[in-house]
Every structure is written in structure tokens, then in C-alpha cells.
C-alpha atoms as a PDB file:
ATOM      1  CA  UNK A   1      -6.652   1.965  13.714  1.00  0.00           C
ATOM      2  CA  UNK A   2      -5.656   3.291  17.122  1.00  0.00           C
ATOM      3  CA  UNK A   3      -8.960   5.259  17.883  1.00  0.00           C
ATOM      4  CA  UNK A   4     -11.087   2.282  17.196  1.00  0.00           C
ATOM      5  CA  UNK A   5      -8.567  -0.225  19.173  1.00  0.00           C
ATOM      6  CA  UNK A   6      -8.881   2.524  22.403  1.00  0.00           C
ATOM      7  CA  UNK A   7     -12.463   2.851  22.139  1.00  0.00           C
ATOM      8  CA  UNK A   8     -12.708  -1.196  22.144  1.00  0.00           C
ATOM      9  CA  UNK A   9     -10.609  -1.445  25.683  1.00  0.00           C
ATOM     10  CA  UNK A  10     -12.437   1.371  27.272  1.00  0.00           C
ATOM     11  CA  UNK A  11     -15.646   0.589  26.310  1.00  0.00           C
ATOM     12  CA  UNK A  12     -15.833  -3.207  24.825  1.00  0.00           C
ATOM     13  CA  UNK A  13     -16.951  -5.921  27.185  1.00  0.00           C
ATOM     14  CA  UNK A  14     -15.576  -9.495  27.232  1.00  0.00           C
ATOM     15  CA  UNK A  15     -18.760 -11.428  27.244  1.00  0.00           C
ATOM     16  CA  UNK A  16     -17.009 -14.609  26.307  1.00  0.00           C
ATOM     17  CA  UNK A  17     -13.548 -16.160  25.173  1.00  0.00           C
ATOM     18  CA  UNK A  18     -15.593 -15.655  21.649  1.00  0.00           C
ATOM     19  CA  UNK A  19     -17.889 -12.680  21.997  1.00  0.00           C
ATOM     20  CA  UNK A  20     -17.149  -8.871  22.659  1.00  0.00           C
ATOM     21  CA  UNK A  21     -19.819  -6.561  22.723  1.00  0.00           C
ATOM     22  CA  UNK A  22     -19.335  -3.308  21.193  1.00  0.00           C
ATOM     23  CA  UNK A  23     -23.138  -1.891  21.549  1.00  0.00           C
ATOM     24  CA  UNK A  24     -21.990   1.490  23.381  1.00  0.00           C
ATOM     25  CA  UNK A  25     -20.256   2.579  19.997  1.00  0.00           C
ATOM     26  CA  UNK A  26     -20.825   0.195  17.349  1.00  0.00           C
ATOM     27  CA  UNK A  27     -23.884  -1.822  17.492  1.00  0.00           C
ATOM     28  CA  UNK A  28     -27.191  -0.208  19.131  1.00  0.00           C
ATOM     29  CA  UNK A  29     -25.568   3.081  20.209  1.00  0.00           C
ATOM     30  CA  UNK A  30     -23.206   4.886  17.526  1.00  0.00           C
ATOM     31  CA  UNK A  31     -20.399   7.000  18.104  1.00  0.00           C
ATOM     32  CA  UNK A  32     -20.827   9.155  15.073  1.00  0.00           C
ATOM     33  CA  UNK A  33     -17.046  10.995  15.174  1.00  0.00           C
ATOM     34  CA  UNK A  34     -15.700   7.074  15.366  1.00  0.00           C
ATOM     35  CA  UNK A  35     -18.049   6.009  12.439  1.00  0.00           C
ATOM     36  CA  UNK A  36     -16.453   8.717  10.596  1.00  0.00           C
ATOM     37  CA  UNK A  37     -13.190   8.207  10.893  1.00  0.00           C
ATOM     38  CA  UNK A  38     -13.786   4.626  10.478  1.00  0.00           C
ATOM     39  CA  UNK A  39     -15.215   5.833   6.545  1.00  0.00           C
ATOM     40  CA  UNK A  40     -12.058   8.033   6.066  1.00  0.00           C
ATOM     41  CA  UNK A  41      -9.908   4.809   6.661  1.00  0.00           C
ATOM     42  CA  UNK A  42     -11.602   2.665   4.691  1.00  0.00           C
ATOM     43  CA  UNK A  43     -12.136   5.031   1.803  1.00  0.00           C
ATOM     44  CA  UNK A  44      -8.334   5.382   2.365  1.00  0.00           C
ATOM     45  CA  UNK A  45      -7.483   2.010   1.730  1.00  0.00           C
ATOM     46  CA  UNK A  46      -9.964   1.321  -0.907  1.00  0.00           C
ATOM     47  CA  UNK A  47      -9.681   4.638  -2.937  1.00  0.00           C
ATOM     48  CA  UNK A  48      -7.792   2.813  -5.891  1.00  0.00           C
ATOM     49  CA  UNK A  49      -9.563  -0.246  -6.383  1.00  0.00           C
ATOM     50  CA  UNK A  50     -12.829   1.871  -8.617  1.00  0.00           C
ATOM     51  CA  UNK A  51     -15.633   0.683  -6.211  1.00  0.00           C
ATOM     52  CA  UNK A  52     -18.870   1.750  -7.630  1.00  0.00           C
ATOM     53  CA  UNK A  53     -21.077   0.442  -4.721  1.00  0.00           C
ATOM     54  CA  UNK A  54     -20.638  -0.512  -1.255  1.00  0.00           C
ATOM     55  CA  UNK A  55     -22.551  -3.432   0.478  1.00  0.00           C
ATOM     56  CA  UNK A  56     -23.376  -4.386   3.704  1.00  0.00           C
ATOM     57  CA  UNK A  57     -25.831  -6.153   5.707  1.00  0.00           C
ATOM     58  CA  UNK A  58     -28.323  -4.488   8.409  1.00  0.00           C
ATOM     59  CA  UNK A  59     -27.904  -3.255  10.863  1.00  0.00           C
ATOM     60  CA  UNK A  60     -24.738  -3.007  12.096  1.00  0.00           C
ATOM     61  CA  UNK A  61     -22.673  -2.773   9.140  1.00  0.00           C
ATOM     62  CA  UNK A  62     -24.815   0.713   7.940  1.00  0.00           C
ATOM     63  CA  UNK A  63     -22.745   3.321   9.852  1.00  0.00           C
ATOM     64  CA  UNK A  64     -19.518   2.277   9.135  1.00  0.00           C
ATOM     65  CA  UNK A  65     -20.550   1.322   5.424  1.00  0.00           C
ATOM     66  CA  UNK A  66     -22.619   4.759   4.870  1.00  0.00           C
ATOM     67  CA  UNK A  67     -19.604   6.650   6.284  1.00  0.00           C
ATOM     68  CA  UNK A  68     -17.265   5.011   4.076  1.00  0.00           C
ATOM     69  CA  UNK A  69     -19.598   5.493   1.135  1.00  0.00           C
ATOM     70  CA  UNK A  70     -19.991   9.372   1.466  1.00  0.00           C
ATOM     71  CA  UNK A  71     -15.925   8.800   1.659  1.00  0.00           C
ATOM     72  CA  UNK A  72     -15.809   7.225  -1.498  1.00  0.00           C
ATOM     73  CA  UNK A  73     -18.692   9.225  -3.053  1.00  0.00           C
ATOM     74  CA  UNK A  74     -20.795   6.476  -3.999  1.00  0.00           C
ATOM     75  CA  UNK A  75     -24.176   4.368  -3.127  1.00  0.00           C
ATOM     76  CA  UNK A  76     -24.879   2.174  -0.027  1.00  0.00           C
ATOM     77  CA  UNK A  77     -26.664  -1.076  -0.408  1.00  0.00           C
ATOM     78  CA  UNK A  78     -27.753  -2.848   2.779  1.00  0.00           C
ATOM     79  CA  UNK A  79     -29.027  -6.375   2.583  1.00  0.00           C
ATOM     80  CA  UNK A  80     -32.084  -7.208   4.375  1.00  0.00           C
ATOM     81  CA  UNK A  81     -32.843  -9.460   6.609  1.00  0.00           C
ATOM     82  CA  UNK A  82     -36.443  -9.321   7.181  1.00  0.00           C
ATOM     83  CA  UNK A  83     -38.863  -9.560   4.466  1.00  0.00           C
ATOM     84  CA  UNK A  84     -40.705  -6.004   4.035  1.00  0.00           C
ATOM     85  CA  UNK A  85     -44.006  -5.591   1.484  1.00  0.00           C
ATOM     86  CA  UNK A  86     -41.566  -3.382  -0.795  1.00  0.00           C
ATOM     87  CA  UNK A  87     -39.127  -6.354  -0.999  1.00  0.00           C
ATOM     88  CA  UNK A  88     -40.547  -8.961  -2.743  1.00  0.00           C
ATOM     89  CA  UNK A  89     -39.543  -9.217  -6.608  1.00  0.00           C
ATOM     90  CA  UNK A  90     -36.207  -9.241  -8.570  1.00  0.00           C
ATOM     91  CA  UNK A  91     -34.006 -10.240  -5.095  1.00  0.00           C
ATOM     92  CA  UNK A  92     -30.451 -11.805  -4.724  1.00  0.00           C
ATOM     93  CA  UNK A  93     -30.761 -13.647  -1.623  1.00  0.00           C
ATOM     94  CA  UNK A  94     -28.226 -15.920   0.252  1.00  0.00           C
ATOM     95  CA  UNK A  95     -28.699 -17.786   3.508  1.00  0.00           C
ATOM     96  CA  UNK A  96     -26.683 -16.549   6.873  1.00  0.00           C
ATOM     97  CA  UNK A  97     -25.629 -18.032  10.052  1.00  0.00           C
ATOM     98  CA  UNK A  98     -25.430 -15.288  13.320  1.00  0.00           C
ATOM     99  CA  UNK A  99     -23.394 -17.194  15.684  1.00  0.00           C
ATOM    100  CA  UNK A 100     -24.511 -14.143  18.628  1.00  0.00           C
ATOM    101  CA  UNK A 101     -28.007 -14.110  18.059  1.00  0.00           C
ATOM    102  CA  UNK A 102     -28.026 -18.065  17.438  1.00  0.00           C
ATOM    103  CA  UNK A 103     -30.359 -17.795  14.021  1.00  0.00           C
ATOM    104  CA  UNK A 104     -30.422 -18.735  10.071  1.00  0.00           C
ATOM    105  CA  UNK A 105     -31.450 -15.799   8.231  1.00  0.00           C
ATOM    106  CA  UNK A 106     -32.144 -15.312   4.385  1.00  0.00           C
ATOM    107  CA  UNK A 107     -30.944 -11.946   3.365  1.00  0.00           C
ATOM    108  CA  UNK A 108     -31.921 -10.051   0.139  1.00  0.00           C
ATOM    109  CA  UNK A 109     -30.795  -7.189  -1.823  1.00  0.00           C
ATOM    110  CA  UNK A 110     -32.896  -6.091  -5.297  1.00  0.00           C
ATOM    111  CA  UNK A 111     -31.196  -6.377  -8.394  1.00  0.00           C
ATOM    112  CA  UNK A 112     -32.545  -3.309  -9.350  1.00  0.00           C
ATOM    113  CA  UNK A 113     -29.597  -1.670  -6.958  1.00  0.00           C
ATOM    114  CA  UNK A 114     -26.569  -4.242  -8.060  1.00  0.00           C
ATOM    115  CA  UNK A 115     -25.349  -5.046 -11.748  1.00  0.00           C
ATOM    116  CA  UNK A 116     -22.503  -7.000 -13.276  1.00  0.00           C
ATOM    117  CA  UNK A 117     -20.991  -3.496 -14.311  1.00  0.00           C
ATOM    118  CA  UNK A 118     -20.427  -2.774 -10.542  1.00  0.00           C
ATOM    119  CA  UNK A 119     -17.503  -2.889  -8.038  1.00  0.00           C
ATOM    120  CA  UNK A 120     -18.291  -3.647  -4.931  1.00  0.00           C
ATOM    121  CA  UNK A 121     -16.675  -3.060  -1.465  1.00  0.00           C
ATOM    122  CA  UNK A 122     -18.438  -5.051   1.276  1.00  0.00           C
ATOM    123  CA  UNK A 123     -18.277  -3.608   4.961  1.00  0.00           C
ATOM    124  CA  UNK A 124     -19.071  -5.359   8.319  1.00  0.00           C
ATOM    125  CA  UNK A 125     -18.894  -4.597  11.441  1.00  0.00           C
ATOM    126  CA  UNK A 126     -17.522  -8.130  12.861  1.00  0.00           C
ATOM    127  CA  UNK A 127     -15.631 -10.562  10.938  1.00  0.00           C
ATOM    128  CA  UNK A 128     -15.152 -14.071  13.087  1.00  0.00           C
ATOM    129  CA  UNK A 129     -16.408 -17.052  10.977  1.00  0.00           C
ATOM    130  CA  UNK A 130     -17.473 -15.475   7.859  1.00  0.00           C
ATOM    131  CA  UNK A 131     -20.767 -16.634   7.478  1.00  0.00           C
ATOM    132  CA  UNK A 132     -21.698 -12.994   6.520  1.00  0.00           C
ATOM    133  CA  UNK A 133     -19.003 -12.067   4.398  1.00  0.00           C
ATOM    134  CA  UNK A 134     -19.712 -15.166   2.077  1.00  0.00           C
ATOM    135  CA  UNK A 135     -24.019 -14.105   2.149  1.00  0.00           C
ATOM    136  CA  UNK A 136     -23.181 -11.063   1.020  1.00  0.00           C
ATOM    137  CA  UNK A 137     -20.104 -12.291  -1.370  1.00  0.00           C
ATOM    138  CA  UNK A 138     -22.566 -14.540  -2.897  1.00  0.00           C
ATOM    139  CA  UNK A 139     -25.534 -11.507  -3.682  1.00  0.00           C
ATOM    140  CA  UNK A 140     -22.794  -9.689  -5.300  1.00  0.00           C
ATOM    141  CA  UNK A 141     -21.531 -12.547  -7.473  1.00  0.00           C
ATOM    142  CA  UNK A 142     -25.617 -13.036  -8.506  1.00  0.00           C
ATOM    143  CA  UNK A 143     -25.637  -9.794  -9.957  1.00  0.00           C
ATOM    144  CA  UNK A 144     -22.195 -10.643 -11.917  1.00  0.00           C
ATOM    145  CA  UNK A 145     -20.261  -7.500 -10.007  1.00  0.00           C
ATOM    146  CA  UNK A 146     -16.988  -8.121  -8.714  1.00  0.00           C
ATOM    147  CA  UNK A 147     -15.794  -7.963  -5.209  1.00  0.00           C
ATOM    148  CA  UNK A 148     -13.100  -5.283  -4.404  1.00  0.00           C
ATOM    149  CA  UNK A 149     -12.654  -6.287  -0.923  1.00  0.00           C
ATOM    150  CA  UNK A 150     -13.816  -6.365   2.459  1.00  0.00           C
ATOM    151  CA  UNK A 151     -13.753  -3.749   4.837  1.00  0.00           C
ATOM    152  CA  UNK A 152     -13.517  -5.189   8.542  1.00  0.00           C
ATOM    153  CA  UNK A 153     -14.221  -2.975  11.418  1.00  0.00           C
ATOM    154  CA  UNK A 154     -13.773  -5.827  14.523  1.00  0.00           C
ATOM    155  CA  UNK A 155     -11.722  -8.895  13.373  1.00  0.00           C
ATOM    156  CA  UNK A 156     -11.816 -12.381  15.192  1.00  0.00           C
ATOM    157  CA  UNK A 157      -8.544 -13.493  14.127  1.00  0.00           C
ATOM    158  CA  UNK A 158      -8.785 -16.462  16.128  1.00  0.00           C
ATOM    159  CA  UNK A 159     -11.623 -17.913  14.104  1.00  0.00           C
ATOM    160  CA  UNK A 160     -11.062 -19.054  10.986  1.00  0.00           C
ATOM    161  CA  UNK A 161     -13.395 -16.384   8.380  1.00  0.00           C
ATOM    162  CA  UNK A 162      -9.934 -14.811   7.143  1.00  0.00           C
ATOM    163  CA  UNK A 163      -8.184 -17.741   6.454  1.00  0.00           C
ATOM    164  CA  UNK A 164     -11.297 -19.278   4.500  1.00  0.00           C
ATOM    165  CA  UNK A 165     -12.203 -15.783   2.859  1.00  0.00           C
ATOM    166  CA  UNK A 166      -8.220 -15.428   1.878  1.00  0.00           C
ATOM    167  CA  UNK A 167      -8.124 -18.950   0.366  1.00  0.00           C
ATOM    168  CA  UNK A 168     -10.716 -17.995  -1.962  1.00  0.00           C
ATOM    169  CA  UNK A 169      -8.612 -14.670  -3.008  1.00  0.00           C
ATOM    170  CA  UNK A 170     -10.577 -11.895  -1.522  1.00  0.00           C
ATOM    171  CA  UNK A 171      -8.654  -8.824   0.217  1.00  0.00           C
ATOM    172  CA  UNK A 172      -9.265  -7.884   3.229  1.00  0.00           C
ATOM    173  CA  UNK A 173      -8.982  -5.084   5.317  1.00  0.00           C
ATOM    174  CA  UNK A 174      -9.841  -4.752   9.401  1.00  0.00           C
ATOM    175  CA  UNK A 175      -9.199  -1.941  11.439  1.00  0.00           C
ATOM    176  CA  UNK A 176      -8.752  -4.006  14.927  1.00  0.00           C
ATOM    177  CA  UNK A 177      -8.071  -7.294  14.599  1.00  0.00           C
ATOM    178  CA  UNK A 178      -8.482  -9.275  17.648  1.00  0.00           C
ATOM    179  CA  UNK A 179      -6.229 -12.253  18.680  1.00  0.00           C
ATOM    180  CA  UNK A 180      -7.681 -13.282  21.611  1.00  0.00           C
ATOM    181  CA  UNK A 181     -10.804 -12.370  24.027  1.00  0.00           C
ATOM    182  CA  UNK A 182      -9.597 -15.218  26.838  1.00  0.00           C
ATOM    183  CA  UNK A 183      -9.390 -14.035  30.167  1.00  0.00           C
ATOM    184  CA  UNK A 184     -11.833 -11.080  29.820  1.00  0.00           C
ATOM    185  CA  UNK A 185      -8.835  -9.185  28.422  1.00  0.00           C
ATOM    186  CA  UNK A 186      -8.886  -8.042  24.695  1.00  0.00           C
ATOM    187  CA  UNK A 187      -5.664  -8.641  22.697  1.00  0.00           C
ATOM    188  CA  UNK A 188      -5.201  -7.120  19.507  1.00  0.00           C
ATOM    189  CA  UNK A 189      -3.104  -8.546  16.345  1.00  0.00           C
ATOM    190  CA  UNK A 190      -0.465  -5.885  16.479  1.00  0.00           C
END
């Protein structure tokens, strides 16, 4: 996706050969037009597949996911990952690694929200190891739904979550997919 790939070299920053930091359009400040057309695309490529729900995990994932939902004309699940009061009975829950902010988090949707008779596209804002994408693989396969795919909005190409997540048959679909980050200089998968 070309607008997302421009909007990543003018305002991305290299932090390291392994992170970028997207927070002027992605993750603290939101570029709503971007989040939107991010939505259309993925509704786009997932139109056919009969998704019934879309899941993601908070906070980051919920603009891209919500646009794609509205897209797709159907509900928004986020997983949480901080226990609230309201939270507490009938949860899925599956441990998950951040590598950026260096914690182990449990994360919980309520079944109430997810059954088996759902079809579920996941959307993330990163993919890079795929410590997410499994936690929120694994809430969906709780509830007995099936997984319709993954919808990617930054890709790490050069770590391995893809190649791990593809092994165990899942299809997946990111809009930039980054090969390398060395140098300060973003290079995209063309």
C-alpha cells in the first residue's frame, strides 16, 4: 500500500536495526484518512473469506481494526491487556511477549463476544516475531472460531513471525512489509 509505505519514510523513525516508530500516525497519534484507507484495503482483501468478527489487541491494533470492521460491516473485539473490574468472568486469555516495551502480558477477551460459529480476521499494527498474532490466534481457537487471516499493517520481514505463522497455515496479509531497518534507512519488501 503506497500511502502507508510514504507516510512510513516521511514520518517513521529508525530507532534501531529492529525498531521503527510509527507514533506520529499509527501508534499514540492517528492519522484518521490513513486509518481509513488502511480498512478499505483490508476489507478489500478479506471481503470473500465470510469474517463475522474482527480481533485485535489494544491499543494499537483498534484504528486500523475498527476501520476495517465498519469496512466489512461487522463487530470489533479488542483483547485486553489490563485487568478492568468489568473483566473478570467467562475470559479467553493467552500470555504475550512485547519485545518494545520489554514485558509479559496476559491478555483477555470474554467469551460472551467470540463463539465457535464465528470467523475471525485478526488485525495488528506490527507483525515482527509473532508473539501477538499467536495470543490472539490462541483466544480465537478457545472459543472454537476459525481464523480467516491476519491483517498486517507494518511487517518485519526480517524476523521470523511470517515464516512461523505460515508454517502453521494461516494467511496473511501486510500492507508494508519491511526488509530491513539497518542503517537508519527503511527498506520495503517490494
Amino acid at each position: 500500500m503506497e500511502q502507508l509505505k510514504e507516510k512510513i519514510r516521511r514520518e517513521g523513525i529508525v530507532l534501531s536495526d529492529k525498531v521503527l516508530k510509527v507514533d506520529a500516525f499509527l501508534n499514540h497519534q492517528i492519522d484518521p484518512r490513513l486509518m481509513q484507507q488502511i480498512g478499505e484495503e483490508f476489507a478489500r482483501r478479506f471481503r470473500d473469506e465470510g469474517v463475522t468478527k474482527i480481533v485485535t489487541i489494544e491499543a494499537s491494533g483498534i484504528a486500523p481494526a475498527v476501520m476495517a470492521g465498519l469496512e466489512l460491516g461487522v463487530p470489533v473485539i479488542f483483547a485486553r491487556k489490563h485487568q478492568s473490574l468489568t473483566l473478570t468472568d467467562h475470559l479467553l486469555t493467552a500470555s504475550v511477549y512485547s519485545f518494545t516495551k520489554q514485558v509479559e502480558s496476559t491478555i483477555a477477551i470474554s467469551t460472551h463476544h467470540l463463539s465457535a460459529n464465528d470467523r475471525v480476521l485478526i488485525i495488528d499494527d506490527f507483525l515482527a516475531n509473532g508473539k501477538a498474532a499467536k495470543g490472539l490466534i490462541a483466544l480465537v481457537q478457545q472459543a472454537g472460531a476459525s481464523v480467516a487471516g491476519l491483517g498486517i499493517v507494518i511487517e518485519k520481514s526480517f524476523q521470523a513471525g511470517r515464516q512461523e505463522l505460515e508454517a502453521q497455515g494461516f494467511r496473511i496479509e501486510s500492507l508494508a512489509r519491511v526488509r530491513s531497518l539497518e542503517g537508519g534507512q527503511v527498506q520495503f519488501v517490494d
